[in-house]
PDB file of N, CA and C in Angstrom:
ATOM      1  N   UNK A   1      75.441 -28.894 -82.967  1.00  0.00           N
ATOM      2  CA  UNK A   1      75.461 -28.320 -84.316  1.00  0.00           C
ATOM      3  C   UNK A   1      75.580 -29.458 -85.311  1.00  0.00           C
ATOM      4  N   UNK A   2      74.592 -29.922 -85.748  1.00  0.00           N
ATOM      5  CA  UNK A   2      74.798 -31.489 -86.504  1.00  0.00           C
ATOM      6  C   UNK A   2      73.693 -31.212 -87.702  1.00  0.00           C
ATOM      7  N   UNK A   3      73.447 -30.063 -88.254  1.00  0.00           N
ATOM      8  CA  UNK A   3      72.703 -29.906 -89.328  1.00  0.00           C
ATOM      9  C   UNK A   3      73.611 -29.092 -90.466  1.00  0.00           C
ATOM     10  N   UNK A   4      73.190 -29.232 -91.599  1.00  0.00           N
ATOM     11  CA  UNK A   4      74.266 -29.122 -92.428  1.00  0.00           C
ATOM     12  C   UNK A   4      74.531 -26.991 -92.606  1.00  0.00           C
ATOM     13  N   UNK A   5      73.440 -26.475 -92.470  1.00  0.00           N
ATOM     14  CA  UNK A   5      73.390 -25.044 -92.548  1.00  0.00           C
ATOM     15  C   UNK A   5      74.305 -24.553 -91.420  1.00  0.00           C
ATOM     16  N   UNK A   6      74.284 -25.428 -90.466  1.00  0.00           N
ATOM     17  CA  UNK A   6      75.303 -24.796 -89.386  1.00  0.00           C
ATOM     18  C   UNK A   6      76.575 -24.951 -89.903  1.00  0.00           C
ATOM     19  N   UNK A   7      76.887 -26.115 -89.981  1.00  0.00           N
ATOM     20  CA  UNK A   7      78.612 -26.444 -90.505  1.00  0.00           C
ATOM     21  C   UNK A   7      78.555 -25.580 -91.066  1.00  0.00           C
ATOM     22  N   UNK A   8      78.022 -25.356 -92.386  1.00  0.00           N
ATOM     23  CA  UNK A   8      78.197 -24.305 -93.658  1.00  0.00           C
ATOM     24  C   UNK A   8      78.457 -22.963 -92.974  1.00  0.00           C
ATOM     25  N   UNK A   9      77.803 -22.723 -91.889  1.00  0.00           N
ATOM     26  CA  UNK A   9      77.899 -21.334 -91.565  1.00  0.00           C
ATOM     27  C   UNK A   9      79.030 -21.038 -90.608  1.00  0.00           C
ATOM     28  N   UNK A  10      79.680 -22.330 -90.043  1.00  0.00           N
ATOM     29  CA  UNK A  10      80.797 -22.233 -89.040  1.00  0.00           C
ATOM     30  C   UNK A  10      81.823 -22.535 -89.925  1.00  0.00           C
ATOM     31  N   UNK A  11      81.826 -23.100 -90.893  1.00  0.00           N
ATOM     32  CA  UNK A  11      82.852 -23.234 -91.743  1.00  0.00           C
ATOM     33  C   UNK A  11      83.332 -22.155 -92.202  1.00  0.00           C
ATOM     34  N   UNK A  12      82.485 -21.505 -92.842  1.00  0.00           N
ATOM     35  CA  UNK A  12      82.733 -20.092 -93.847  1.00  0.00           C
ATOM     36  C   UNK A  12      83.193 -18.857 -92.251  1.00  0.00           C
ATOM     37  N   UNK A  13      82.811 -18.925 -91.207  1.00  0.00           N
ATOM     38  CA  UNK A  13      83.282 -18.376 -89.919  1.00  0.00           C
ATOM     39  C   UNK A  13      84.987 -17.935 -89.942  1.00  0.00           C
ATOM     40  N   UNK A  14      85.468 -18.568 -90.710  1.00  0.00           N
ATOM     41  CA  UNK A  14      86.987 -18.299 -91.126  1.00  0.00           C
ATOM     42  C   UNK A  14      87.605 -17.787 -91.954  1.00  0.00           C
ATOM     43  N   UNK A  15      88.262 -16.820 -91.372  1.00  0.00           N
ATOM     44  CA  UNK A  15      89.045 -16.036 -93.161  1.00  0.00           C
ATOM     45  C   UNK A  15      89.324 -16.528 -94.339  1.00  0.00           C
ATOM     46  N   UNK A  16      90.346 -17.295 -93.454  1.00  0.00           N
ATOM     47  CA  UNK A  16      91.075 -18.454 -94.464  1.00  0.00           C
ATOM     48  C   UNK A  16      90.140 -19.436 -94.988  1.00  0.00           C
ATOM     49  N   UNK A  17      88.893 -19.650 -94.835  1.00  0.00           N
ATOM     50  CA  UNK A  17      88.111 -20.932 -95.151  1.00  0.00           C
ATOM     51  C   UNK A  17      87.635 -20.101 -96.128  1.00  0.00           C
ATOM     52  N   UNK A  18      87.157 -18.907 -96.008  1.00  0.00           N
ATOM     53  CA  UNK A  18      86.146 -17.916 -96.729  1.00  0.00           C
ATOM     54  C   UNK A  18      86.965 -17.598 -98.220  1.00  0.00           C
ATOM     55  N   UNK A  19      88.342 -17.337 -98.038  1.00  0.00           N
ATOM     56  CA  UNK A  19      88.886 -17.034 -99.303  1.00  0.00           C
ATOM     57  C   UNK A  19      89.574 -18.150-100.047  1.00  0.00           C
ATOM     58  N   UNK A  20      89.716 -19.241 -99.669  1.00  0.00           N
ATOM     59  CA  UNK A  20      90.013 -21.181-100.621  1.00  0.00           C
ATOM     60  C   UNK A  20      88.615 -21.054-100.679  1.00  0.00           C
ATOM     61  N   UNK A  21      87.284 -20.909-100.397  1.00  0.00           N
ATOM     62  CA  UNK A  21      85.903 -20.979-100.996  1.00  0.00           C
ATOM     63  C   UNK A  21      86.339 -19.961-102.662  1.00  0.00           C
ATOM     64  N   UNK A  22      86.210 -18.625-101.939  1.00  0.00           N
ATOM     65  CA  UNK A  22      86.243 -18.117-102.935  1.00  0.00           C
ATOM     66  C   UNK A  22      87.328 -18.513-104.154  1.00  0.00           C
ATOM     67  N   UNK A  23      88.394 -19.025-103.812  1.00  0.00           N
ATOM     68  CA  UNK A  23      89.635 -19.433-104.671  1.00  0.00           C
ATOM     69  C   UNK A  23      89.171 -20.040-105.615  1.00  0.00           C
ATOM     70  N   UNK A  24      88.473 -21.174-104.816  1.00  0.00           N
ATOM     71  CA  UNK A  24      87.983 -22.266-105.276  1.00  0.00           C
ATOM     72  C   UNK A  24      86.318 -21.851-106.593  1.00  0.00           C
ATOM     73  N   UNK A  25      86.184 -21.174-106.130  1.00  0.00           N
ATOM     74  CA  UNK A  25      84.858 -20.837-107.011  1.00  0.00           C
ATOM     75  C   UNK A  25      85.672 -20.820-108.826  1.00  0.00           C
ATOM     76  N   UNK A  26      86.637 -19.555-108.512  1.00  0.00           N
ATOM     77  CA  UNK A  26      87.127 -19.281-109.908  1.00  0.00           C
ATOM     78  C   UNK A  26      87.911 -20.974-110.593  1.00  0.00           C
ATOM     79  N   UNK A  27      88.265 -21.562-109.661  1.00  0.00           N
ATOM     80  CA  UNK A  27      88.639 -23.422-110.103  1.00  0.00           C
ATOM     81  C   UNK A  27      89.122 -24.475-109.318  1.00  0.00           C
ATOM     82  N   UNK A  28      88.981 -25.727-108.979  1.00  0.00           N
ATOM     83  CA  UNK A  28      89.969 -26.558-108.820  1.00  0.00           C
ATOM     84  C   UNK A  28      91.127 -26.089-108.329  1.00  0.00           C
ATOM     85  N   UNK A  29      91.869 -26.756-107.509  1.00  0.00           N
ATOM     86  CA  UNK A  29      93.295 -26.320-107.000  1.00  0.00           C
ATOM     87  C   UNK A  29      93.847 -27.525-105.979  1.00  0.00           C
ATOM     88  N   UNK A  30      95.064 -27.791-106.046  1.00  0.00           N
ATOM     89  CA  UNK A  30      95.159 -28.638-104.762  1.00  0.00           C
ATOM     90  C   UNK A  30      95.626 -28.233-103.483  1.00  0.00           C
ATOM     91  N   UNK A  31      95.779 -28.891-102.677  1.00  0.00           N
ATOM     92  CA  UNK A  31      95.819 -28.398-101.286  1.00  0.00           C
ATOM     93  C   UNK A  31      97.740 -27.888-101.128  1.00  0.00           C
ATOM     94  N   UNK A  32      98.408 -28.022-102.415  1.00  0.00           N
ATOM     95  CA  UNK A  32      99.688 -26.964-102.259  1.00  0.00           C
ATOM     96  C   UNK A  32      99.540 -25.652-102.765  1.00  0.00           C
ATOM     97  N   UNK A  33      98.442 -25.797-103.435  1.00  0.00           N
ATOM     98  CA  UNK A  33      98.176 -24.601-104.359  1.00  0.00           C
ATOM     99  C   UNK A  33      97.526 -23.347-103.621  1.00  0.00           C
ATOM    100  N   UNK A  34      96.296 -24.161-102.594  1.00  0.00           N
ATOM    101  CA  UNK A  34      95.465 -23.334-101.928  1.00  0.00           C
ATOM    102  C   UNK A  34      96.544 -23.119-100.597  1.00  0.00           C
ATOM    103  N   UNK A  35      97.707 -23.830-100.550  1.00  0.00           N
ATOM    104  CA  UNK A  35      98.406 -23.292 -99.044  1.00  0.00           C
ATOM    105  C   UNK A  35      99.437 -22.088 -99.855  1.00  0.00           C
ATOM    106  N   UNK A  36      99.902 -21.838-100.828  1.00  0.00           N
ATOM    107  CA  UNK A  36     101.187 -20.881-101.397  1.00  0.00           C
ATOM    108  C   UNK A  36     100.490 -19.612-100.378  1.00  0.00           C
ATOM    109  N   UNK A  37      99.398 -18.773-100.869  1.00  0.00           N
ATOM    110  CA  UNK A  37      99.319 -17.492-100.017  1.00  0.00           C
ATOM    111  C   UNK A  37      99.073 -16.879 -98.480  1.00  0.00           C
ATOM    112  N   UNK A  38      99.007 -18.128 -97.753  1.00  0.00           N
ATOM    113  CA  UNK A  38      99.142 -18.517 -96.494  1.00  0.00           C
ATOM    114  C   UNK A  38     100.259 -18.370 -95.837  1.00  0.00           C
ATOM    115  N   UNK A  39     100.635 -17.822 -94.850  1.00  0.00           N
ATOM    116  CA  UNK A  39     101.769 -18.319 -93.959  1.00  0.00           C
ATOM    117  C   UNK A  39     101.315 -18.874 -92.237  1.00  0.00           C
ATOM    118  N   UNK A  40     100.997 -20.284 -93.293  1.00  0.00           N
ATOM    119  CA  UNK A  40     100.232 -21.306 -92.356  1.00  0.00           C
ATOM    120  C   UNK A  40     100.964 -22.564 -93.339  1.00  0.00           C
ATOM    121  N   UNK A  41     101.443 -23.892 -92.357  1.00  0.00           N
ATOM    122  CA  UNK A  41     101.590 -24.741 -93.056  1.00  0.00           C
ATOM    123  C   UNK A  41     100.952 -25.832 -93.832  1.00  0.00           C
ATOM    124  N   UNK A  42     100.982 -26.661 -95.142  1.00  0.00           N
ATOM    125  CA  UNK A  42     100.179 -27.522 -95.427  1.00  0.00           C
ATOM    126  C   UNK A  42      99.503 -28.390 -94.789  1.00  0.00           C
ATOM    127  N   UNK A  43     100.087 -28.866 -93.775  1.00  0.00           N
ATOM    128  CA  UNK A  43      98.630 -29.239 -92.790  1.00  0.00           C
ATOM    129  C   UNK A  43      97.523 -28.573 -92.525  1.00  0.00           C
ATOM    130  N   UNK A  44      97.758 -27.534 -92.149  1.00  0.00           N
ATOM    131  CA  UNK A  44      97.303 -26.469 -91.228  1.00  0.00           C
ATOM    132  C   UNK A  44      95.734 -26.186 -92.592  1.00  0.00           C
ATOM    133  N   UNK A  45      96.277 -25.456 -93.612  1.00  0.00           N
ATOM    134  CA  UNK A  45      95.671 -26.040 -94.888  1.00  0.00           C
ATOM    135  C   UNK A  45      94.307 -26.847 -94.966  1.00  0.00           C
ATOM    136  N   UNK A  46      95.528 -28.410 -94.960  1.00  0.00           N
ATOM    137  CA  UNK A  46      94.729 -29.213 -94.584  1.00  0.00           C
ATOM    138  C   UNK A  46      93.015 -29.743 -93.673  1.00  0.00           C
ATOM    139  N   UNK A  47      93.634 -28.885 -92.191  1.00  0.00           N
ATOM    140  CA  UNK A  47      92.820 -28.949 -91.724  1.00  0.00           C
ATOM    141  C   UNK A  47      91.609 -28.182 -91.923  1.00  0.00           C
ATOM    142  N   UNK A  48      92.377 -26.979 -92.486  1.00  0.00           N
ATOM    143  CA  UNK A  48      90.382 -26.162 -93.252  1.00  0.00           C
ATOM    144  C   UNK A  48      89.804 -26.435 -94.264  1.00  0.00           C
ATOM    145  N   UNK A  49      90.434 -27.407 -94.762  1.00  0.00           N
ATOM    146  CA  UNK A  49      89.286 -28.121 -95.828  1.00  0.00           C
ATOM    147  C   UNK A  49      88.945 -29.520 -95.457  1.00  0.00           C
ATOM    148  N   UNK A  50      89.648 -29.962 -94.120  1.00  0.00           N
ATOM    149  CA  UNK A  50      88.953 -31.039 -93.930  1.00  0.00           C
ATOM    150  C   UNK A  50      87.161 -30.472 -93.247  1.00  0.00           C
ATOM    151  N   UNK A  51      87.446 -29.356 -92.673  1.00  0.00           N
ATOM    152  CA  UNK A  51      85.968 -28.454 -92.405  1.00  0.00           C
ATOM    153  C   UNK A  51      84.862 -28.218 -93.360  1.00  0.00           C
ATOM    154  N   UNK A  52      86.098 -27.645 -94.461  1.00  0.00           N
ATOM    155  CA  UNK A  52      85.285 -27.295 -95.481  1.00  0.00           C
ATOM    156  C   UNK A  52      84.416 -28.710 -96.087  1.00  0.00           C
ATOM    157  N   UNK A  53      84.934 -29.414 -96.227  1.00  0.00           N
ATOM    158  CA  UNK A  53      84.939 -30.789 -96.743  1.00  0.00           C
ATOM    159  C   UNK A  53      83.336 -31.638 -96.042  1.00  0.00           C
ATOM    160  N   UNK A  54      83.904 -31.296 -94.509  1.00  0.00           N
ATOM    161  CA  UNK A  54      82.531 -31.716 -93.355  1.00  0.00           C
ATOM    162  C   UNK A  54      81.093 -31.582 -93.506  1.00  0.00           C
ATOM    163  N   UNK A  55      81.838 -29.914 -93.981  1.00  0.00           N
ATOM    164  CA  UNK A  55      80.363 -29.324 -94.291  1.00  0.00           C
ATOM    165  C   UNK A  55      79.710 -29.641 -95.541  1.00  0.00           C
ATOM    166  N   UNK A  56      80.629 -30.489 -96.525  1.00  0.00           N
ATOM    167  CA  UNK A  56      80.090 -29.935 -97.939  1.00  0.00           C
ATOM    168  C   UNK A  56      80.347 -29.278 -99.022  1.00  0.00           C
ATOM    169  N   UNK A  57      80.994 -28.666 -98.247  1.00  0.00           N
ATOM    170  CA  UNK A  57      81.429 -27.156 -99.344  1.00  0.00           C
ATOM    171  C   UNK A  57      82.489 -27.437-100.569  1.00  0.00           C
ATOM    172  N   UNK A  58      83.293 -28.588-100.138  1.00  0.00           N
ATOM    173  CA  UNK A  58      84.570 -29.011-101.334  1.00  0.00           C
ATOM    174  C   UNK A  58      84.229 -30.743-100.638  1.00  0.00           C
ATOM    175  N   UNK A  59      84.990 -30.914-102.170  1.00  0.00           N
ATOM    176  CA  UNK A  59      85.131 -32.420-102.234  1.00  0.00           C
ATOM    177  C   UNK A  59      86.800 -32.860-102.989  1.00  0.00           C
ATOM    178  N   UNK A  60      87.304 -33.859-102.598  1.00  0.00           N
ATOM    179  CA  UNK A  60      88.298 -33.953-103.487  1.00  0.00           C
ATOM    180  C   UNK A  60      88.771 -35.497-104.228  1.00  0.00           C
ATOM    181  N   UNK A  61      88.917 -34.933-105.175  1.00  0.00           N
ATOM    182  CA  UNK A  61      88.866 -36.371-106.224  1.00  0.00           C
ATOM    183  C   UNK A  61      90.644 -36.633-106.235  1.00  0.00           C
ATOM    184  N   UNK A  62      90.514 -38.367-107.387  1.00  0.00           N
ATOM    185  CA  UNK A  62      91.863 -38.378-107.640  1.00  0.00           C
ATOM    186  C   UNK A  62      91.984 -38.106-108.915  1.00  0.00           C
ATOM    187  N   UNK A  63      93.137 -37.608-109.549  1.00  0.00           N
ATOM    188  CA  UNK A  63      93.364 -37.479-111.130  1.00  0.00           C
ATOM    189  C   UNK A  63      94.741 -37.694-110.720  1.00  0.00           C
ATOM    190  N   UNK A  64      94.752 -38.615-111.539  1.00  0.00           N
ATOM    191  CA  UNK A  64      96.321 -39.047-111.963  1.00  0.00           C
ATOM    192  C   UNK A  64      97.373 -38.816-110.288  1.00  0.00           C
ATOM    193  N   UNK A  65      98.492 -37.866-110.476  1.00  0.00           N
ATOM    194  CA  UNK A  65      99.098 -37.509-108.937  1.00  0.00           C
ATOM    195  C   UNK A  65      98.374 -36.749-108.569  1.00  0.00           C
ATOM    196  N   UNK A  66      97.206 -36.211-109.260  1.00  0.00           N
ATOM    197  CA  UNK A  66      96.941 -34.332-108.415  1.00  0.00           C
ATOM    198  C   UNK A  66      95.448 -35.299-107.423  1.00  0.00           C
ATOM    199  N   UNK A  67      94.982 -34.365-106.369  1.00  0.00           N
ATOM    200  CA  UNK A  67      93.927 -34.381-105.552  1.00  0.00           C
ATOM    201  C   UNK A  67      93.860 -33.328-105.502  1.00  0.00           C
ATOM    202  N   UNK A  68      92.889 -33.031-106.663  1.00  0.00           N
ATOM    203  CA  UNK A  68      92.588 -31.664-106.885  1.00  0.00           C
ATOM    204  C   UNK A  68      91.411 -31.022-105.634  1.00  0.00           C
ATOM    205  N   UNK A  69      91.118 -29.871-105.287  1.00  0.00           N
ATOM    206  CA  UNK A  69      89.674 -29.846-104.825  1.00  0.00           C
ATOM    207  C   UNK A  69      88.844 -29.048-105.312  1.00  0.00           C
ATOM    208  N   UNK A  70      87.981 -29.644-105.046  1.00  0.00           N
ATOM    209  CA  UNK A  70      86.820 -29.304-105.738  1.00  0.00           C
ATOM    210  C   UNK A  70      85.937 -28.506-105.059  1.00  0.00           C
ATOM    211  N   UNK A  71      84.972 -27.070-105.454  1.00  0.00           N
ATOM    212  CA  UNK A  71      84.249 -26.299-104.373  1.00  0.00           C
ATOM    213  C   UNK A  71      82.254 -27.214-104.881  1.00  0.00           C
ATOM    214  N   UNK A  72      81.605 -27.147-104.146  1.00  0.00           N
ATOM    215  CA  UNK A  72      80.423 -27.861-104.183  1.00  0.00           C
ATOM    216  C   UNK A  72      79.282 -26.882-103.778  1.00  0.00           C
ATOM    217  N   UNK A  73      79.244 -26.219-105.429  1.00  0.00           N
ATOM    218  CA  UNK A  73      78.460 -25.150-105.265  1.00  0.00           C
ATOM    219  C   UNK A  73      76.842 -25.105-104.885  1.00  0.00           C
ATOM    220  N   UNK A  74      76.376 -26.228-104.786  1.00  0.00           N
ATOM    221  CA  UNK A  74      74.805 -26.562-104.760  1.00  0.00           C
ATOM    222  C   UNK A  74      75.036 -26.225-103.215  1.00  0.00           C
ATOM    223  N   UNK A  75      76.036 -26.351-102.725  1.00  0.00           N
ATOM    224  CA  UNK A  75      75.610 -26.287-101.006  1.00  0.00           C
ATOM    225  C   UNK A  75      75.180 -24.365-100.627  1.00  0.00           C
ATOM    226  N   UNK A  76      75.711 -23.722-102.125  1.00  0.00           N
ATOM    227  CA  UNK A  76      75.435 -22.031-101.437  1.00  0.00           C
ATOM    228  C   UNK A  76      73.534 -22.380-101.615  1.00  0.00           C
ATOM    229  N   UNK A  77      73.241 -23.128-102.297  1.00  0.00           N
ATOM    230  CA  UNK A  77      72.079 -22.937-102.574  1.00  0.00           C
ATOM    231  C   UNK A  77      71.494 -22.649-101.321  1.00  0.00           C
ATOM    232  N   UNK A  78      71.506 -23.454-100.334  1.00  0.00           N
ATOM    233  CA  UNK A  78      70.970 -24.035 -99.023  1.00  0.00           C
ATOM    234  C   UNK A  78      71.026 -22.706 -98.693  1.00  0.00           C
ATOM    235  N   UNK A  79      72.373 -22.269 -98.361  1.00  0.00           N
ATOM    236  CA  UNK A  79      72.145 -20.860 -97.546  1.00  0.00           C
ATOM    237  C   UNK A  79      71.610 -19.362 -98.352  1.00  0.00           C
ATOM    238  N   UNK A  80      71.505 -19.963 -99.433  1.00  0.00           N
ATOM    239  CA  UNK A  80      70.996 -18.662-100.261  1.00  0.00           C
ATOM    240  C   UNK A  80      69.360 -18.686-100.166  1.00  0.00           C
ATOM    241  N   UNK A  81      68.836 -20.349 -99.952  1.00  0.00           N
ATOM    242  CA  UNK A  81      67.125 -20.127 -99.603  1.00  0.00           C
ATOM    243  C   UNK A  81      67.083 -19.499 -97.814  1.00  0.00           C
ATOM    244  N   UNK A  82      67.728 -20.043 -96.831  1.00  0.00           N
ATOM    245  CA  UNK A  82      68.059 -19.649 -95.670  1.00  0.00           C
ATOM    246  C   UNK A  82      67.806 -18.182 -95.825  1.00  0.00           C
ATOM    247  N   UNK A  83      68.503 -17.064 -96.514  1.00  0.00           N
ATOM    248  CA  UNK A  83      68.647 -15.929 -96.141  1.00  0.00           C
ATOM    249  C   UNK A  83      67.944 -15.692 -97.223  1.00  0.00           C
ATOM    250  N   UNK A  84      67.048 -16.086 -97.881  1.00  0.00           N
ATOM    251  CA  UNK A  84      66.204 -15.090 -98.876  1.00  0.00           C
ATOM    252  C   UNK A  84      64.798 -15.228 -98.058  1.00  0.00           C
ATOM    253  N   UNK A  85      64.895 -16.408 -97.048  1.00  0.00           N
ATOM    254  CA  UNK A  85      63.513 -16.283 -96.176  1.00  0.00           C
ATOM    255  C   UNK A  85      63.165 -15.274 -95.518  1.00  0.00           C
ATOM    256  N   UNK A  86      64.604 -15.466 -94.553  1.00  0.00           N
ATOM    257  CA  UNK A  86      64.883 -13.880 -93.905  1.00  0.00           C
ATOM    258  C   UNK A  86      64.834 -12.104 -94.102  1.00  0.00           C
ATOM    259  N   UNK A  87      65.644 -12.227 -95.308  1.00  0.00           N
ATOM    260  CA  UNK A  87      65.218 -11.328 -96.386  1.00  0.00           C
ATOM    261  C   UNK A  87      63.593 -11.019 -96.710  1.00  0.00           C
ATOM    262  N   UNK A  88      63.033 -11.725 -97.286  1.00  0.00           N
ATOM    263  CA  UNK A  88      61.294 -11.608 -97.433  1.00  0.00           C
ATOM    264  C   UNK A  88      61.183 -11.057 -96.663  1.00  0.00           C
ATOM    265  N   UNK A  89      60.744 -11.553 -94.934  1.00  0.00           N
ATOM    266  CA  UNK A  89      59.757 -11.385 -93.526  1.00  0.00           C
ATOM    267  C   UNK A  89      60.637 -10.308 -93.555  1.00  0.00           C
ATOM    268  N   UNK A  90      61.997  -9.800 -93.621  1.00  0.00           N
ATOM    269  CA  UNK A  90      62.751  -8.363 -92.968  1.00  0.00           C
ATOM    270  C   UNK A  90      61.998  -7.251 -93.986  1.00  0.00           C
ATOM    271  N   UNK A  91      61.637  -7.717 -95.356  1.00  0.00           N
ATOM    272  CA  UNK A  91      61.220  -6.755 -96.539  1.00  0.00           C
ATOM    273  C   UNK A  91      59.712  -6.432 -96.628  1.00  0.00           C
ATOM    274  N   UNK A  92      59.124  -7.632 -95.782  1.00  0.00           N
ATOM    275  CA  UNK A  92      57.244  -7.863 -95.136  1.00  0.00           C
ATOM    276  C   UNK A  92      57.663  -6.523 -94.410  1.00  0.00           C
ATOM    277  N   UNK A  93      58.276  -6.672 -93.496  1.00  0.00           N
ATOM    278  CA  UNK A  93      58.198  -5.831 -92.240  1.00  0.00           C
ATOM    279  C   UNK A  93      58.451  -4.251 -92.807  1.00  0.00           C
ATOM    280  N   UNK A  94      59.653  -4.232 -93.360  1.00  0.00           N
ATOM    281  CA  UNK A  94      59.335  -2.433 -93.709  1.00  0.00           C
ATOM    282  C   UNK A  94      58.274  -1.976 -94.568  1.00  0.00           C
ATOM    283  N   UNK A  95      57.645  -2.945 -95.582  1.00  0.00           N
ATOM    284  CA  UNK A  95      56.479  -2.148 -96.346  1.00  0.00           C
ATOM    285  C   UNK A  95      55.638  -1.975 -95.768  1.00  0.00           C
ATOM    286  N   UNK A  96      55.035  -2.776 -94.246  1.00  0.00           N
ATOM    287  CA  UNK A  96      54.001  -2.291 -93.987  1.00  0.00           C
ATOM    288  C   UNK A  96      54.254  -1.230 -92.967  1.00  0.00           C
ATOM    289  N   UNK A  97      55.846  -1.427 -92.188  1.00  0.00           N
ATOM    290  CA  UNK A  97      56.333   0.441 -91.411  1.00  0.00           C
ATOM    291  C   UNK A  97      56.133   1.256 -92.428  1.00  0.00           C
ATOM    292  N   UNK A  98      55.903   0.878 -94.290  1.00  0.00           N
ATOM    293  CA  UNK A  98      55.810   2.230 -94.943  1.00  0.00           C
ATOM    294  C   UNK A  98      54.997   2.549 -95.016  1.00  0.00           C
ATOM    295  N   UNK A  99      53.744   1.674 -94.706  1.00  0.00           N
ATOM    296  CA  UNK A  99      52.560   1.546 -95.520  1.00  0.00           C
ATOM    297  C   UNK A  99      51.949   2.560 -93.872  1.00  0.00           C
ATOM    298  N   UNK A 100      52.033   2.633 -92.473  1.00  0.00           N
ATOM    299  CA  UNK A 100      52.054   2.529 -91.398  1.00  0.00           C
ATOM    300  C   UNK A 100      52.853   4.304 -91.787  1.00  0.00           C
ATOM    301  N   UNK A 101      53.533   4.860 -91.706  1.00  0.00           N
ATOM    302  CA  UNK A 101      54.263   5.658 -91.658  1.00  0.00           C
ATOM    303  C   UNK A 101      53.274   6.770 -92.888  1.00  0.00           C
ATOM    304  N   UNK A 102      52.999   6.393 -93.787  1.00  0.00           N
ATOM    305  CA  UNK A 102      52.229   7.026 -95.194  1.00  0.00           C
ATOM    306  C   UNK A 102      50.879   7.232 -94.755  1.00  0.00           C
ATOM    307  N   UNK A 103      50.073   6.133 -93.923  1.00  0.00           N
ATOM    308  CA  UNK A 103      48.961   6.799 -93.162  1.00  0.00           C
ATOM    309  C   UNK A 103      48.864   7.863 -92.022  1.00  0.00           C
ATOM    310  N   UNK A 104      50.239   7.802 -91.472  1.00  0.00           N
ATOM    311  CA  UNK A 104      50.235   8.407 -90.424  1.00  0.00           C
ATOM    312  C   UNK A 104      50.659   9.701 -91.046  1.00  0.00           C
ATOM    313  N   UNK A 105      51.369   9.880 -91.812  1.00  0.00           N
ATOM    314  CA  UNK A 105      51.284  11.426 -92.828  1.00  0.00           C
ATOM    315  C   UNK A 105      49.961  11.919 -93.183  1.00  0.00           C
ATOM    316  N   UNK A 106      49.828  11.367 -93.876  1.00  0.00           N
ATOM    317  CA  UNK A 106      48.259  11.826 -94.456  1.00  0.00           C
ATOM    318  C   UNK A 106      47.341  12.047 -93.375  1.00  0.00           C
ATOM    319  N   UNK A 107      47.179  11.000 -92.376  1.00  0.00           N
ATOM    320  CA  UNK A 107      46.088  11.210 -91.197  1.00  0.00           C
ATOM    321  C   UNK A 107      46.796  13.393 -91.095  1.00  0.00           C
ATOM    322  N   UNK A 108      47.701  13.200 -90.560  1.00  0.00           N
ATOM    323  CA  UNK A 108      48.669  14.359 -90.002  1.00  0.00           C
ATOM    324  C   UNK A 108      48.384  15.440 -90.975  1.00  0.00           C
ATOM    325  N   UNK A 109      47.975  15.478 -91.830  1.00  0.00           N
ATOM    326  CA  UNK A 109      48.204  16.562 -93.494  1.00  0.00           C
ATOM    327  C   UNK A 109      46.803  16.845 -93.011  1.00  0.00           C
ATOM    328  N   UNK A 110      45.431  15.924 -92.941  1.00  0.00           N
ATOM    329  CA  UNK A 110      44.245  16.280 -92.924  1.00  0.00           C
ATOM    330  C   UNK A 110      43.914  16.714 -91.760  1.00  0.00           C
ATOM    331  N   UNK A 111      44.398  16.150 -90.556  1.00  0.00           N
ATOM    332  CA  UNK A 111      43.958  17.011 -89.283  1.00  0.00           C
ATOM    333  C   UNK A 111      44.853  18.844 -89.319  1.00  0.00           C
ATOM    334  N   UNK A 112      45.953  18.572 -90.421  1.00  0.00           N
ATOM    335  CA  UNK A 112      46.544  20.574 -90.310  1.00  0.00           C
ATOM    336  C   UNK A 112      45.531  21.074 -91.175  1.00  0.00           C
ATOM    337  N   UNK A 113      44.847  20.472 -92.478  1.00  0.00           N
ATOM    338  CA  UNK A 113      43.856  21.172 -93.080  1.00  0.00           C
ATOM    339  C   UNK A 113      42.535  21.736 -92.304  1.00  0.00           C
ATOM    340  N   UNK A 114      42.230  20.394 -91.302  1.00  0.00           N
ATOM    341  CA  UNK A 114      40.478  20.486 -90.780  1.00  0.00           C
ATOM    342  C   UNK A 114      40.976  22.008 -89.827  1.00  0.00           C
ATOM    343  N   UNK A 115      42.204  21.675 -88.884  1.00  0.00           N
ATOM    344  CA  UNK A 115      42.437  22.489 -88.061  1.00  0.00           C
ATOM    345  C   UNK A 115      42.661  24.398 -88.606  1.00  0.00           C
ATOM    346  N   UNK A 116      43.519  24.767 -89.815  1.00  0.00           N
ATOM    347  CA  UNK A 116      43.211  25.490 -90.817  1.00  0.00           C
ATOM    348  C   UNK A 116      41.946  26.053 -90.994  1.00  0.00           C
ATOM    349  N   UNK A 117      41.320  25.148 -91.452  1.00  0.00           N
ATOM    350  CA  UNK A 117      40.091  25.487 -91.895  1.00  0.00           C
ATOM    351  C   UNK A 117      39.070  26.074 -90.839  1.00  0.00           C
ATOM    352  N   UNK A 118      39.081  25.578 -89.465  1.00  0.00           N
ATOM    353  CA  UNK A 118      38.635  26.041 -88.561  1.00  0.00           C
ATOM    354  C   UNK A 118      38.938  27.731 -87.795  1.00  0.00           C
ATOM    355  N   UNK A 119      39.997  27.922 -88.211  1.00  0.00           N
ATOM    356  CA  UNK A 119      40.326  29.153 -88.227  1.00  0.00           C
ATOM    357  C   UNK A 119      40.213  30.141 -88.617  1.00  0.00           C
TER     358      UNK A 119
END
């Protein structure tokens, strides 16, 4: 797993990784801040943003005492083209089951008329 869409996708694989993403979206925070609603210790913390971090997803700077972190939103991009590909070919595929399904009505409507009519 050494491509960056994977990390991203094994990263976010975690509760706790999934909601310091989201934390992180609304701002900045440091790694005491993102451990308070946890009952997991600041290491522990630690270690899911050193993941997060692996992948991309946060970065963390220095300011003054704080090491704030930072979320690194260009990386949803990646997985947002990823699953809009998917999306398309899944959205290809039902218009033409509709398109496939709408002939097969109509074929069905005109053979009850011909048959009707024969009667």
């Amino acid at each position: 797993m050494d491509d960056q869409l994977s990390r991203v996708f094994s990263a976010l694989a975690d509760p706790i990784r999934r909601d310091m993403v989201a934390r992180l979206a609304v701002g900045d925070a440091t790694v005491n801040e993102l451990a308070e609603p946890y009952s997991v210790t600041v290491q522990a913390v630690s270690k899911h943003l050193k993941v997060l971090e692996d992948a991309g997803l946060v970065s963390r700077s220095k300011q003054a005492q704080r090491r704030p972190v930072h979320l690194e939103a260009e990386v949803f991009d990646l997985m947002t083209k990823w699953i809009e590909r998917y999306r398309q070919e899944a959205e290809q595929r039902y218009q033409r089951l509709d398109a496939l399904l709408a002939e097969m009505a109509s074929d069905g409507t005109r053979q009850t008329r011909i048959e009707g009519e024969a009667s």
